[in-house]
C-alpha atoms as a PDB file:
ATOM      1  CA  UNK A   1     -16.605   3.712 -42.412  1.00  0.00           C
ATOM      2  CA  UNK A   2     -14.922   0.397 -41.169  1.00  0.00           C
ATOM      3  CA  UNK A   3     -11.983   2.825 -39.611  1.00  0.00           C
ATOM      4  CA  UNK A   4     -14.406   4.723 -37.517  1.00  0.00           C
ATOM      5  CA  UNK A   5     -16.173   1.949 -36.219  1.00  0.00           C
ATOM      6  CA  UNK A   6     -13.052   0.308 -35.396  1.00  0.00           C
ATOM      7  CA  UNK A   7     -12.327   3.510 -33.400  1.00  0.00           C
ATOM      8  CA  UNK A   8     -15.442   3.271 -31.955  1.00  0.00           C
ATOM      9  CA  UNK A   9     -14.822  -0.114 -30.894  1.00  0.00           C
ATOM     10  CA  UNK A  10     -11.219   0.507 -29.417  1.00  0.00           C
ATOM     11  CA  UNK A  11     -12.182   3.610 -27.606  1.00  0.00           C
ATOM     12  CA  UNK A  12     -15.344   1.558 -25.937  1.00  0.00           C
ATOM     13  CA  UNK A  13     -12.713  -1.213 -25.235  1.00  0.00           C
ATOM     14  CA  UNK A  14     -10.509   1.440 -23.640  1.00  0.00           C
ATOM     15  CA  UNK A  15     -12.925   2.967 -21.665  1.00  0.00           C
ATOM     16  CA  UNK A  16     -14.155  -0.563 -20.334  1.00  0.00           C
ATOM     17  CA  UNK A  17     -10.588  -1.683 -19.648  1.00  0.00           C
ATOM     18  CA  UNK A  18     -10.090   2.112 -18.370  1.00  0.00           C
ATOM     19  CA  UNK A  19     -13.494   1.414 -15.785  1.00  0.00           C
ATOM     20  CA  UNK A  20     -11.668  -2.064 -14.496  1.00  0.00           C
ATOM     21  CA  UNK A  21      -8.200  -0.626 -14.156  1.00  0.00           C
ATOM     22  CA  UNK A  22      -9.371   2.555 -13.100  1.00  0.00           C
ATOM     23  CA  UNK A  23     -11.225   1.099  -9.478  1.00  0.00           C
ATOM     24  CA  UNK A  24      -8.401  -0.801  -8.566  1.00  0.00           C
ATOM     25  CA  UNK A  25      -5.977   1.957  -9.256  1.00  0.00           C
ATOM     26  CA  UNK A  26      -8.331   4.253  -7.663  1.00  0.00           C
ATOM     27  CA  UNK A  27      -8.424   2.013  -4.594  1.00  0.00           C
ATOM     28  CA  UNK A  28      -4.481   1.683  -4.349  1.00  0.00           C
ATOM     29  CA  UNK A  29      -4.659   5.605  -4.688  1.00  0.00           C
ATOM     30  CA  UNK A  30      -6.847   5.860  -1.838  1.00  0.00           C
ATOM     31  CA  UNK A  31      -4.861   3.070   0.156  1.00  0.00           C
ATOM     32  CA  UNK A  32      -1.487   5.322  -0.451  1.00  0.00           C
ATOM     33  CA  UNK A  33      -3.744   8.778   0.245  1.00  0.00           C
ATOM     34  CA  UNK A  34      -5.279   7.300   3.750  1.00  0.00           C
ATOM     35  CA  UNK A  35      -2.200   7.306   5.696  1.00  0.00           C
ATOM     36  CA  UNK A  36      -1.307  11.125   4.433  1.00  0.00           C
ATOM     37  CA  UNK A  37      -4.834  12.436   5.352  1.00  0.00           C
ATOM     38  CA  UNK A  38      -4.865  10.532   8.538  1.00  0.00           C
ATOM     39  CA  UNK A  39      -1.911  12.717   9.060  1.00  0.00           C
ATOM     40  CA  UNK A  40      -3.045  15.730   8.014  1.00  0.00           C
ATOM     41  CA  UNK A  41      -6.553  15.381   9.586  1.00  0.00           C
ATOM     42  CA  UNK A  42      -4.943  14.839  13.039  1.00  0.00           C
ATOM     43  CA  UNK A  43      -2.200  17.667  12.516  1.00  0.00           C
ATOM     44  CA  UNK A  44      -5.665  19.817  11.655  1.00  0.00           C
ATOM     45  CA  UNK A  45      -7.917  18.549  14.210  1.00  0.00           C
ATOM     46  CA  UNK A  46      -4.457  19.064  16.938  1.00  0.00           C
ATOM     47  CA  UNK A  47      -4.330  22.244  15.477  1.00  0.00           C
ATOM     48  CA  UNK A  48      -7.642  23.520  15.313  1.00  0.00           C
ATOM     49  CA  UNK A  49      -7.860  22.022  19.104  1.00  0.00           C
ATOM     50  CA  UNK A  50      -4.941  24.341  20.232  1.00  0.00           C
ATOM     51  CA  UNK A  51      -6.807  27.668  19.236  1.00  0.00           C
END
């Protein structure tokens, strides 16, 4: 009984820590992502402005 609620507790911990580190890794993700889908989105948008 103790184990699982310690379980409990960890995996809650986890998916609070998870939550926090999970933005800001999101947000460096999306920081790294811009510059490649500013790219691509011009390359389409060039693209799709040839045809």
């Amino acid at each position: 009984m103790a184990s699982h609620a310690g379980i409990h507790h960890s995996a809650a911990a986890l998916r609070t820590l998870l939550g926090d580190n999970g933005s800001t890794i999101n947000q460096v993700r999306m920081r790294c992502r811009s510059s490649t889908l500013r790219r691509v989105a011009i390359t389409r948008v060039v693209s799709v402005a040839a045809v």
